[in-house]
N, C-alpha and C. Protein backbone atom coordinates (compact mmCIF):
# COMPACT_ATOMS: atom_id res chain seq x y z
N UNK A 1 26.14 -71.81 4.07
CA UNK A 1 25.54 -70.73 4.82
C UNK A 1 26.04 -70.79 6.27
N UNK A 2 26.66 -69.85 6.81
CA UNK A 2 27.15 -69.65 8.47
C UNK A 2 26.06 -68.86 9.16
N UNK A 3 25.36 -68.85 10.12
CA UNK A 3 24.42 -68.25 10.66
C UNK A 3 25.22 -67.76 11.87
N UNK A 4 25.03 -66.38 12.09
CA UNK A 4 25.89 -65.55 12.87
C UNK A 4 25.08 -65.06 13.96
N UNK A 5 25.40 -65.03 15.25
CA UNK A 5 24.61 -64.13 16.71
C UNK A 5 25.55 -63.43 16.82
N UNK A 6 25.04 -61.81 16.44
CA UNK A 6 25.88 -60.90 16.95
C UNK A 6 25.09 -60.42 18.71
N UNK A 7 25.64 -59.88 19.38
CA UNK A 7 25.52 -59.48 20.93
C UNK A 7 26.15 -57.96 20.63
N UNK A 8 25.10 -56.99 21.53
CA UNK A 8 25.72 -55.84 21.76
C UNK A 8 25.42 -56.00 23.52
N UNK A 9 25.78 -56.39 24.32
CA UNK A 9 25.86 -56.75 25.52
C UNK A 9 25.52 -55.54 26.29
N UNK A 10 24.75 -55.93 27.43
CA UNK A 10 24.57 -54.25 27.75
C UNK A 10 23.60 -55.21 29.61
N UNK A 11 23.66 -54.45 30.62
CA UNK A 11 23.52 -54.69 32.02
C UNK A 11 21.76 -54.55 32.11
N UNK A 12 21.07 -53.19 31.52
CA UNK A 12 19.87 -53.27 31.67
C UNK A 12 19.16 -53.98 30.20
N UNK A 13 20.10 -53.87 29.17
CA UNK A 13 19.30 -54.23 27.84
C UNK A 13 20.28 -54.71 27.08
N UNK A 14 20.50 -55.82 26.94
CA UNK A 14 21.12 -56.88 25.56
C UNK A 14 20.68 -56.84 24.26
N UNK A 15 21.58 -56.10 22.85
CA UNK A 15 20.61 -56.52 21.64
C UNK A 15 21.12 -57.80 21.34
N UNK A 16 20.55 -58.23 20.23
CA UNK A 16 20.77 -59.61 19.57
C UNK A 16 20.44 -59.39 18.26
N UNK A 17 20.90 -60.11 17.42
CA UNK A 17 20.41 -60.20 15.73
C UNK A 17 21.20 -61.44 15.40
N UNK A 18 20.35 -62.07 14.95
CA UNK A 18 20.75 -63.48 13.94
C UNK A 18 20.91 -63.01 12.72
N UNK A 19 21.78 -62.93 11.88
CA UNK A 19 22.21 -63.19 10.51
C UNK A 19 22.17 -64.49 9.79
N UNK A 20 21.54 -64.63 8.75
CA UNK A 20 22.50 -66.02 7.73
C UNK A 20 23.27 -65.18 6.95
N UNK A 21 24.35 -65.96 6.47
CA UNK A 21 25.89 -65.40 5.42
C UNK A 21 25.78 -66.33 4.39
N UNK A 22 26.17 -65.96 3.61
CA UNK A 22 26.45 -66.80 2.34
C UNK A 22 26.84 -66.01 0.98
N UNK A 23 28.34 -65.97 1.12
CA UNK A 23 29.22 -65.40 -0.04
C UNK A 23 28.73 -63.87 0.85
N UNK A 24 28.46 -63.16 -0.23
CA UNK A 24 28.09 -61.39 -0.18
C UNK A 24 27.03 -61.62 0.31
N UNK A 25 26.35 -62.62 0.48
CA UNK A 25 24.41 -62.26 0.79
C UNK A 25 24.17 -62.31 2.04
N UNK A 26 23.36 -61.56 2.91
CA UNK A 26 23.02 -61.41 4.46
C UNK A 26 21.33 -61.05 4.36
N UNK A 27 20.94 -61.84 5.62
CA UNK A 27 19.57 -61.32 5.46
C UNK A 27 19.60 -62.46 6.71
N UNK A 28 18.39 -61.04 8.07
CA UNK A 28 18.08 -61.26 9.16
C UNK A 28 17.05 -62.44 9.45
N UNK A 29 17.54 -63.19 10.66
CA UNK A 29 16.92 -64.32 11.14
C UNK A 29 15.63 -63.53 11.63
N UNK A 30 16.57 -63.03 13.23
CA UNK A 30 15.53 -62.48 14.04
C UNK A 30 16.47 -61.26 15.21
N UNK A 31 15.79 -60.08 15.31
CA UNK A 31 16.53 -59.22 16.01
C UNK A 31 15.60 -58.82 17.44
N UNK A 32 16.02 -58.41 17.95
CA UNK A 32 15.81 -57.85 19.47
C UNK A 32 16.60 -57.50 20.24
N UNK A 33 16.03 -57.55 21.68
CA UNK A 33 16.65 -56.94 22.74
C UNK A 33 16.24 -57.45 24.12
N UNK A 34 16.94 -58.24 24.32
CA UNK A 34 16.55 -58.92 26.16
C UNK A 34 16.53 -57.46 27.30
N UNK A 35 15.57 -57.51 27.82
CA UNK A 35 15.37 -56.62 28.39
C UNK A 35 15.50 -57.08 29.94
N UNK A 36 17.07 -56.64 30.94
CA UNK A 36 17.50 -57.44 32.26
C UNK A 36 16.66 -56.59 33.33
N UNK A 37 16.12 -55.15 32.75
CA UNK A 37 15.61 -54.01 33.74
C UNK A 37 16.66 -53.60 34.57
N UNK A 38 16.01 -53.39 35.98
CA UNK A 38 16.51 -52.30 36.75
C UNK A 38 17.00 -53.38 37.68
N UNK A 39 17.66 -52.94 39.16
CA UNK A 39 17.45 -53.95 40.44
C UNK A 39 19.13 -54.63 40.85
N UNK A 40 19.21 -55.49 41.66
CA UNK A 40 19.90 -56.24 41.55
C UNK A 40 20.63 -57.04 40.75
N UNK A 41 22.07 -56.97 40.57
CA UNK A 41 22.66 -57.62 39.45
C UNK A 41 22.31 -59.04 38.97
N UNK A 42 22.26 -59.93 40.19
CA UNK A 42 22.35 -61.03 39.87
C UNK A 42 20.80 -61.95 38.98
N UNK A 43 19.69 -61.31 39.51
CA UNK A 43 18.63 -61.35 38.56
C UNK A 43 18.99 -61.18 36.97
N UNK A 44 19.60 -59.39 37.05
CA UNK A 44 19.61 -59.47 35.32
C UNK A 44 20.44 -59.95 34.95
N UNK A 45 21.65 -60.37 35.31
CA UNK A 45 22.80 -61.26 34.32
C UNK A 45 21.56 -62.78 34.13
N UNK A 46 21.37 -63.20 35.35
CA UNK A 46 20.51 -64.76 35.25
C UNK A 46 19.20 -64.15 33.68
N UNK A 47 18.84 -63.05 33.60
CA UNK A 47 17.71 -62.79 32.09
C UNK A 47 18.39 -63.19 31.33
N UNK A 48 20.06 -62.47 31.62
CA UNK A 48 20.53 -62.08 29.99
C UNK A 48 20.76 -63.72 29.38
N UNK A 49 21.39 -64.32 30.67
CA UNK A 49 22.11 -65.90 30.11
C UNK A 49 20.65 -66.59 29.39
N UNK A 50 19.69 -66.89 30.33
CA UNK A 50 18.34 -67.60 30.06
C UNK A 50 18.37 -67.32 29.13
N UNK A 51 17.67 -66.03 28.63
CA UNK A 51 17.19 -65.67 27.10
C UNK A 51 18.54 -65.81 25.78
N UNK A 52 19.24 -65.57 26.28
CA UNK A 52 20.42 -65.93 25.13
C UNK A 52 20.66 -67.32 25.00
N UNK A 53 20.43 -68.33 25.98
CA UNK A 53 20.38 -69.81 25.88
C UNK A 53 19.41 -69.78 25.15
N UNK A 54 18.25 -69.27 25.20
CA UNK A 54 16.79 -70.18 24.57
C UNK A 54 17.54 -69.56 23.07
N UNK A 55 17.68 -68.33 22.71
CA UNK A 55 18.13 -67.65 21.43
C UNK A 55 18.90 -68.94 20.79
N UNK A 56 20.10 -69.14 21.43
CA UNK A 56 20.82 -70.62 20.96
C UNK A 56 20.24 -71.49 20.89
N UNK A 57 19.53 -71.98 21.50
CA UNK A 57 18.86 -73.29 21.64
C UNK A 57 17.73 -73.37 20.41
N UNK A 58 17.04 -72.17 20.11
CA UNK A 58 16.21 -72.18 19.17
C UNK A 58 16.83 -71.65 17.66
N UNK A 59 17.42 -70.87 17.56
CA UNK A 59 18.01 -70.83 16.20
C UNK A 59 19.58 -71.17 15.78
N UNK A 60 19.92 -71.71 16.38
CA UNK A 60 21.14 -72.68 16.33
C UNK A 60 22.03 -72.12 15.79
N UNK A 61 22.65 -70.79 15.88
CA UNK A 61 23.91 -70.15 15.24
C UNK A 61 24.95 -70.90 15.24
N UNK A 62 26.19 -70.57 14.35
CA UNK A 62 27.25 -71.02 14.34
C UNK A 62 28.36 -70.89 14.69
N UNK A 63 28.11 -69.48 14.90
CA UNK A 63 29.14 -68.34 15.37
C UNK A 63 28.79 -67.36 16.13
N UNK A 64 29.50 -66.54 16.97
CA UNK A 64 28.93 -65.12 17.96
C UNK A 64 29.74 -64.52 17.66
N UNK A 65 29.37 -63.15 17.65
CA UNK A 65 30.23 -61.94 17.59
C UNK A 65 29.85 -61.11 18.69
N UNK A 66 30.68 -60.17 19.04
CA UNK A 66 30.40 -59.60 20.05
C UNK A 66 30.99 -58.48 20.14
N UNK A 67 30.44 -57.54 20.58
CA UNK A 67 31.22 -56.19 20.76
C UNK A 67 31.65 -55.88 22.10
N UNK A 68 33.16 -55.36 22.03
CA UNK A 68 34.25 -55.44 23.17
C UNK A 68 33.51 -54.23 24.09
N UNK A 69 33.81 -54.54 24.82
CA UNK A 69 33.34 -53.06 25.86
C UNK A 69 34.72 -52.23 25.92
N UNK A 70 33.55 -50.87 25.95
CA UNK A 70 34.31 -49.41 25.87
C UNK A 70 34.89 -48.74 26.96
N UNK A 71 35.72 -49.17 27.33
CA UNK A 71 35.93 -47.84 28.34
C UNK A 71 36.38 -46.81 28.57
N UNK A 72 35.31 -45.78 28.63
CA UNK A 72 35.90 -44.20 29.16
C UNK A 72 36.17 -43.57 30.01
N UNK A 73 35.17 -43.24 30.85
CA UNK A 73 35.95 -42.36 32.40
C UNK A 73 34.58 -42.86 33.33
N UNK A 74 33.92 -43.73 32.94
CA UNK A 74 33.12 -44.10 34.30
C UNK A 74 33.72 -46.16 33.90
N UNK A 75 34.36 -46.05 35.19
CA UNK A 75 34.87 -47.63 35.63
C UNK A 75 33.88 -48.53 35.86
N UNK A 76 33.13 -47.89 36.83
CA UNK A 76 31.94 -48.82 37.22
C UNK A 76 30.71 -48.96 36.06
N UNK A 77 30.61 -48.20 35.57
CA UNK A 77 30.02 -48.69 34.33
C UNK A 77 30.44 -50.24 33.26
N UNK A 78 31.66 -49.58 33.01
CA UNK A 78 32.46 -50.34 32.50
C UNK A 78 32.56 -51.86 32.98
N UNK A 79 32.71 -51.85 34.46
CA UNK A 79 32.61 -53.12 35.51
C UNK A 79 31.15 -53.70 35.05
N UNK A 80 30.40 -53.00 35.17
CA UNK A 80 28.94 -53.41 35.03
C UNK A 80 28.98 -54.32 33.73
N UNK A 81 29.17 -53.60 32.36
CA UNK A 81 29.00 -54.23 31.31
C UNK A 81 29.66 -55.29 31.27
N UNK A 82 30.96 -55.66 31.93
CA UNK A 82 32.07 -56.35 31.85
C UNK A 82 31.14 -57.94 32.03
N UNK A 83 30.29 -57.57 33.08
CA UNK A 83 29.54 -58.47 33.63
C UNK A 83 28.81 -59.13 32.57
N UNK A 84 27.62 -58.21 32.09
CA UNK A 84 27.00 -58.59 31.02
C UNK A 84 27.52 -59.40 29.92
N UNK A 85 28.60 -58.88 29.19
CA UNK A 85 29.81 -59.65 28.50
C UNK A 85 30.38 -60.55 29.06
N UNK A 86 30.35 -60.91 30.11
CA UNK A 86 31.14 -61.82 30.33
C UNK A 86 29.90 -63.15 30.36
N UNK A 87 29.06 -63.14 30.69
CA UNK A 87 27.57 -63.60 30.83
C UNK A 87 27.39 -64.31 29.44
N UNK A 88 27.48 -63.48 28.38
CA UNK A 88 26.66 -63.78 26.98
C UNK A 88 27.92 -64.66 26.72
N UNK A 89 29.00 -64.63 26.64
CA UNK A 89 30.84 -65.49 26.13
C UNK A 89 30.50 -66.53 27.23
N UNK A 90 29.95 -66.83 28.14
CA UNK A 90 30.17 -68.02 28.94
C UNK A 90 28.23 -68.68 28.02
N UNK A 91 27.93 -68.24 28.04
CA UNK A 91 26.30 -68.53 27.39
C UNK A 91 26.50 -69.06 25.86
N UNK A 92 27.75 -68.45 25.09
CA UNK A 92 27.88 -68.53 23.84
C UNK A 92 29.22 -70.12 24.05
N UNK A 93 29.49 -69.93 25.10
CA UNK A 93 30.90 -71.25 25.43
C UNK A 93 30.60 -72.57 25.77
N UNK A 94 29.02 -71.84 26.69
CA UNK A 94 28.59 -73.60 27.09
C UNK A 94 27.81 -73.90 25.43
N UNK A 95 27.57 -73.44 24.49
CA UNK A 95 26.89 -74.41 23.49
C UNK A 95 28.19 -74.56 22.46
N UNK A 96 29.93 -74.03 22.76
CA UNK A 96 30.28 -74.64 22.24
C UNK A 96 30.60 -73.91 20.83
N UNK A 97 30.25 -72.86 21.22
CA UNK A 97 30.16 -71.69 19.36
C UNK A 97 31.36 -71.43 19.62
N UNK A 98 32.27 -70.86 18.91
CA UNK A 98 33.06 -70.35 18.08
C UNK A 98 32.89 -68.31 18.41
N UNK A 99 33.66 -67.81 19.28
CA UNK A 99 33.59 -65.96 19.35
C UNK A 99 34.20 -65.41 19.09
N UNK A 100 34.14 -64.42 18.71
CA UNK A 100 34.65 -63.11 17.83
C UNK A 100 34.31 -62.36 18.36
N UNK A 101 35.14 -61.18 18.46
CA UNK A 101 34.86 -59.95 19.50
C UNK A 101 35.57 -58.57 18.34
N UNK A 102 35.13 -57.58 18.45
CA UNK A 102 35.14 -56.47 17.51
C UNK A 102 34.58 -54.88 18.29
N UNK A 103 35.51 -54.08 18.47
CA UNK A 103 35.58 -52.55 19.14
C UNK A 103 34.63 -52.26 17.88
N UNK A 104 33.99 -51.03 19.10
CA UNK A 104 32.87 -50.80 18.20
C UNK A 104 33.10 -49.33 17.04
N UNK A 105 34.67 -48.97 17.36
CA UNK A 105 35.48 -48.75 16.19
C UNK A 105 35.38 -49.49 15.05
N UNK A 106 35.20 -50.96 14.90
CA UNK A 106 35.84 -51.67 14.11
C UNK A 106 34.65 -51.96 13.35
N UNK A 107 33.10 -51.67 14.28
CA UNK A 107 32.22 -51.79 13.93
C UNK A 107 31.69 -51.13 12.63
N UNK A 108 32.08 -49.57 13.01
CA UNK A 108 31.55 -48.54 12.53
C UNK A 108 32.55 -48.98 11.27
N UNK A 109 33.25 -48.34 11.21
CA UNK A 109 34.50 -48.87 9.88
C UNK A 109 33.97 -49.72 9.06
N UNK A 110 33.47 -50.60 9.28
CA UNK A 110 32.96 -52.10 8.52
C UNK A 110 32.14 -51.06 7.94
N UNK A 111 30.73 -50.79 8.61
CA UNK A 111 29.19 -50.60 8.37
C UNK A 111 29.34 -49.33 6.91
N UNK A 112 30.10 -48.25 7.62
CA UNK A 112 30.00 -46.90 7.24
C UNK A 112 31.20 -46.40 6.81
N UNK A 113 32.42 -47.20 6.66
CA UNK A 113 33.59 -46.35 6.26
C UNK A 113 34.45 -45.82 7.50
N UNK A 114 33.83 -45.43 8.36
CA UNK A 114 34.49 -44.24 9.27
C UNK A 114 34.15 -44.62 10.80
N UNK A 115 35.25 -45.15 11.48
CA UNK A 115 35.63 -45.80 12.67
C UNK A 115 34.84 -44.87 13.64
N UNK A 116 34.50 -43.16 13.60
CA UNK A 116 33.77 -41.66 14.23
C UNK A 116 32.55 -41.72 13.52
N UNK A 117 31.54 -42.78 13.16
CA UNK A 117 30.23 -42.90 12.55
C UNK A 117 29.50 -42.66 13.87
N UNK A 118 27.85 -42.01 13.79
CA UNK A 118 27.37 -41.79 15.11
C UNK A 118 26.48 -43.23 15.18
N UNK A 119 25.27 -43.42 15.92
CA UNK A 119 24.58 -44.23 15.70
C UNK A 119 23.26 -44.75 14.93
N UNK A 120 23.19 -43.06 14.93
CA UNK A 120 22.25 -42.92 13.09
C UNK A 120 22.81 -43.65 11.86
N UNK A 121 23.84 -43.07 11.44
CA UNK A 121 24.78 -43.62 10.18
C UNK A 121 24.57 -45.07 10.71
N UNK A 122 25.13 -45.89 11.49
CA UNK A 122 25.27 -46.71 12.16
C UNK A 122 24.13 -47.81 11.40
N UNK A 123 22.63 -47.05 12.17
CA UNK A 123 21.67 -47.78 11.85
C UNK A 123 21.36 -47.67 10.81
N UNK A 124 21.51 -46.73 10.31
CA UNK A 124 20.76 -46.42 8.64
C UNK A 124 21.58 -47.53 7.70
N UNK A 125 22.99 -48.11 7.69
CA UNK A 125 23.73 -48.81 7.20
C UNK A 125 23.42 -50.29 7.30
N UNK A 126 22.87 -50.40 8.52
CA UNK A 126 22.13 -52.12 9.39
C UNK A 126 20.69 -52.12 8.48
N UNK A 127 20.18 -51.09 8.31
CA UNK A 127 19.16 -51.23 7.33
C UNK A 127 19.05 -51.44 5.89
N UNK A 128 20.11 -50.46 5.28
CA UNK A 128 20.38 -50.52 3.98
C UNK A 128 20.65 -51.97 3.68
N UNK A 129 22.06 -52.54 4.18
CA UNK A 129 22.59 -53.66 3.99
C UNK A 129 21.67 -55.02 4.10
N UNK A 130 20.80 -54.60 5.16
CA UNK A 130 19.45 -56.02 5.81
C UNK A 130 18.54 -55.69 4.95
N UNK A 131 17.83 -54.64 3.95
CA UNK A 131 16.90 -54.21 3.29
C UNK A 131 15.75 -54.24 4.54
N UNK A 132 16.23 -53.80 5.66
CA UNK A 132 15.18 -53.43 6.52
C UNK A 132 14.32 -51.92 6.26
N UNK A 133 13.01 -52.48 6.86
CA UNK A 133 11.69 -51.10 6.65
C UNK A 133 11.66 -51.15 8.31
N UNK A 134 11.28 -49.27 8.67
CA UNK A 134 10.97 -49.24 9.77
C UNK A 134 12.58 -49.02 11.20
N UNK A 135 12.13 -48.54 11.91
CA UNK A 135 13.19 -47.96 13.33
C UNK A 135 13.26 -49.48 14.11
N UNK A 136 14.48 -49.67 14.49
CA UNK A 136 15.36 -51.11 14.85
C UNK A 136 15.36 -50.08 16.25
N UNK A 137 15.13 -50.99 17.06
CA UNK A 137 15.83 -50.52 18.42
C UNK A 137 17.46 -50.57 18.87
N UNK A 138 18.07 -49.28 19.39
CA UNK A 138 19.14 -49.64 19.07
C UNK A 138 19.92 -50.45 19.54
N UNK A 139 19.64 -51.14 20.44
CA UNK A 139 20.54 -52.32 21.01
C UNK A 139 20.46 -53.14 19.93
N UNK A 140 19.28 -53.87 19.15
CA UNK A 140 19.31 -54.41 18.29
C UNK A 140 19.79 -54.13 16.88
N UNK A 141 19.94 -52.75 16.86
CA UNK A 141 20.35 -52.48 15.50
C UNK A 141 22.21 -52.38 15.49
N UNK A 142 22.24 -52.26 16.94
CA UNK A 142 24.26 -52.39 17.25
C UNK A 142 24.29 -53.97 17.36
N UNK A 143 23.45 -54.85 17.89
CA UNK A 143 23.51 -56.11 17.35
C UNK A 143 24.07 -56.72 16.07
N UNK A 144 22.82 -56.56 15.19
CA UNK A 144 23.36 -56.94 13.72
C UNK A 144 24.00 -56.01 13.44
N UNK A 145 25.15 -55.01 13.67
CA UNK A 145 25.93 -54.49 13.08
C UNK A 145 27.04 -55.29 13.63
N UNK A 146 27.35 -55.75 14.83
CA UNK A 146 28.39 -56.74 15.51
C UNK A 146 28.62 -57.84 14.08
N UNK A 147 27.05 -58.46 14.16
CA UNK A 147 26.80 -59.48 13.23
C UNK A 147 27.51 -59.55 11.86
N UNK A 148 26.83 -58.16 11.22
CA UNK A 148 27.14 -57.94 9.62
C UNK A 148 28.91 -57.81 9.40
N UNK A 149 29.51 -57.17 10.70
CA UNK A 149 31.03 -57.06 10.76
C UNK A 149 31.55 -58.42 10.51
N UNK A 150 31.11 -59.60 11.53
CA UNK A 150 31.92 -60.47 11.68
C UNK A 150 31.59 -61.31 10.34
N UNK A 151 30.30 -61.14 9.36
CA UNK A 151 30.15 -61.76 8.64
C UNK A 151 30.86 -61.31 7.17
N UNK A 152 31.24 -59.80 7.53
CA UNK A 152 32.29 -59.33 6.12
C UNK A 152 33.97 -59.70 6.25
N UNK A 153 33.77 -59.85 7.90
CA UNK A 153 35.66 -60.60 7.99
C UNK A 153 35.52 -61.85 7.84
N UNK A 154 34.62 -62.85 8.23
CA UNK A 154 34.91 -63.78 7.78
C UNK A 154 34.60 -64.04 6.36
N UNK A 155 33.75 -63.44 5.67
CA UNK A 155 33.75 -63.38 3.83
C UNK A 155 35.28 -63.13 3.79
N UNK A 156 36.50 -62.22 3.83
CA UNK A 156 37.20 -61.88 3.23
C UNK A 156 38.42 -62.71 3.89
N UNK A 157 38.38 -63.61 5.00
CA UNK A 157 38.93 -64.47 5.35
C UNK A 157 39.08 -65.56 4.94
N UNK A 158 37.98 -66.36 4.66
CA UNK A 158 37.59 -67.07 3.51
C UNK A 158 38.07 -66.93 2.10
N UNK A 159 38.07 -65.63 1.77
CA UNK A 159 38.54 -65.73 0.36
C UNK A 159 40.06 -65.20 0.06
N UNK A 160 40.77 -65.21 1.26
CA UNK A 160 42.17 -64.78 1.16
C UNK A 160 43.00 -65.79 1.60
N UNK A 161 42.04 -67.11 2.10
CA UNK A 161 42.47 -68.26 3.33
C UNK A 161 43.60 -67.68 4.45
N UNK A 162 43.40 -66.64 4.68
CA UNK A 162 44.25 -65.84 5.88
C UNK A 162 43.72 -66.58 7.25
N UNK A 163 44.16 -66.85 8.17
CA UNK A 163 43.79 -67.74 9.48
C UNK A 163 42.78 -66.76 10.13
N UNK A 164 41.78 -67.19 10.48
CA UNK A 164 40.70 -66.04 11.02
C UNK A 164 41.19 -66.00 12.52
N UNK A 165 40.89 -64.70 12.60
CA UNK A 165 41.39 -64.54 14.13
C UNK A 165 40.60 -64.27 15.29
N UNK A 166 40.01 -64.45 16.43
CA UNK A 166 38.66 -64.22 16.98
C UNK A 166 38.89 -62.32 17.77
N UNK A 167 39.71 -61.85 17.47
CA UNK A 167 39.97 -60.52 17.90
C UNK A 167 40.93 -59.76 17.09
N UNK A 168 40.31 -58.53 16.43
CA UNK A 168 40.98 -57.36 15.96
C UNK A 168 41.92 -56.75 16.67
N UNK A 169 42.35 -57.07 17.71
CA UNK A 169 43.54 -56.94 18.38
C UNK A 169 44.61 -57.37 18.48
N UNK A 170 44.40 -58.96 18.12
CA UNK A 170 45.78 -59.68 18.42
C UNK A 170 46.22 -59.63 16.99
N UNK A 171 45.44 -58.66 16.12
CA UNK A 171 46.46 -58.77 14.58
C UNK A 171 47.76 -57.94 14.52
């Protein structure tokens, strides 16, 4: 069994979802959403790290996945998240895990077939697959979709013994 922290990284709100893997089978640890608020940067990056340390510290994943940040036509946005991401990969480095990073192209593709899935499809797929009841918040529900991705490439990595690669890019 590989127990997976997926991260959808985000400046005012971080999701998270723990996965266990094993062969085809998935089923959720624990999901949420660190909430950094409003204010000054340096407060909410210091939430996001804290609470993602205790997350590690208490359910002991094996692996992180993470979703790459997007950028479109606002930079400083982009800068912003960069931050956040860069926060959770130094949080996921000091315990020493193992990261994987995945466009949230690569996301959708996995979940739903279709790289142009919205975030409905999205979630409705994080549910089907988790046999979840009930509305996931969506930071958390783009969480375990990070999660469920990295846990179907590494299933098919595993069973092809192809060298796993920690980015859909450098293939």
């Amino acid at each position: 069994m590989t127990r997976i922290l997926g991260i959808d990284p985000g400046s005012r709100f971080t999701g998270y979802g723990i996965v266990d893997s094993e062969g085809d089978r998935r089923q959720v640890v624990v999901s949420g959403r660190i909430v950094a608020g409003d204010g000054d940067m340096p407060p909410r990056l210091l939430a996001i790290d804290t609470e993602l340390d205790q997350l590690i510290r208490i359910h002991q994943p094996d692996e992180v996945a993470l979703e790459e940040v997007f950028v479109s036509r606002n930079l400083r946005s982009a800068l912003v998240l960069g931050q956040a991401r860069g926060v959770a990969i130094c949080a996921a480095a000091r315990a020493g895990l193992p990261i994987s990073e995945y466009a949230a192209t690569q996301v959708k593709m996995a979940l739903t077939g279709s790289g142009r899935a919205d975030k409905d499809q999205v979630q409705h797929m994080v549910r089907v697959l988790l046999n979840l009841k009930g509305v996931l918040a969506s930071d958390a529900s783009d969480a375990l979709a990070v999660a469920l991705t990295h846990a179907q490439v590494r299933t098919t990595v595993l069973r092809t013994g192809l060298p796993q690669r920690r980015s859909w890019r450098r293939r």
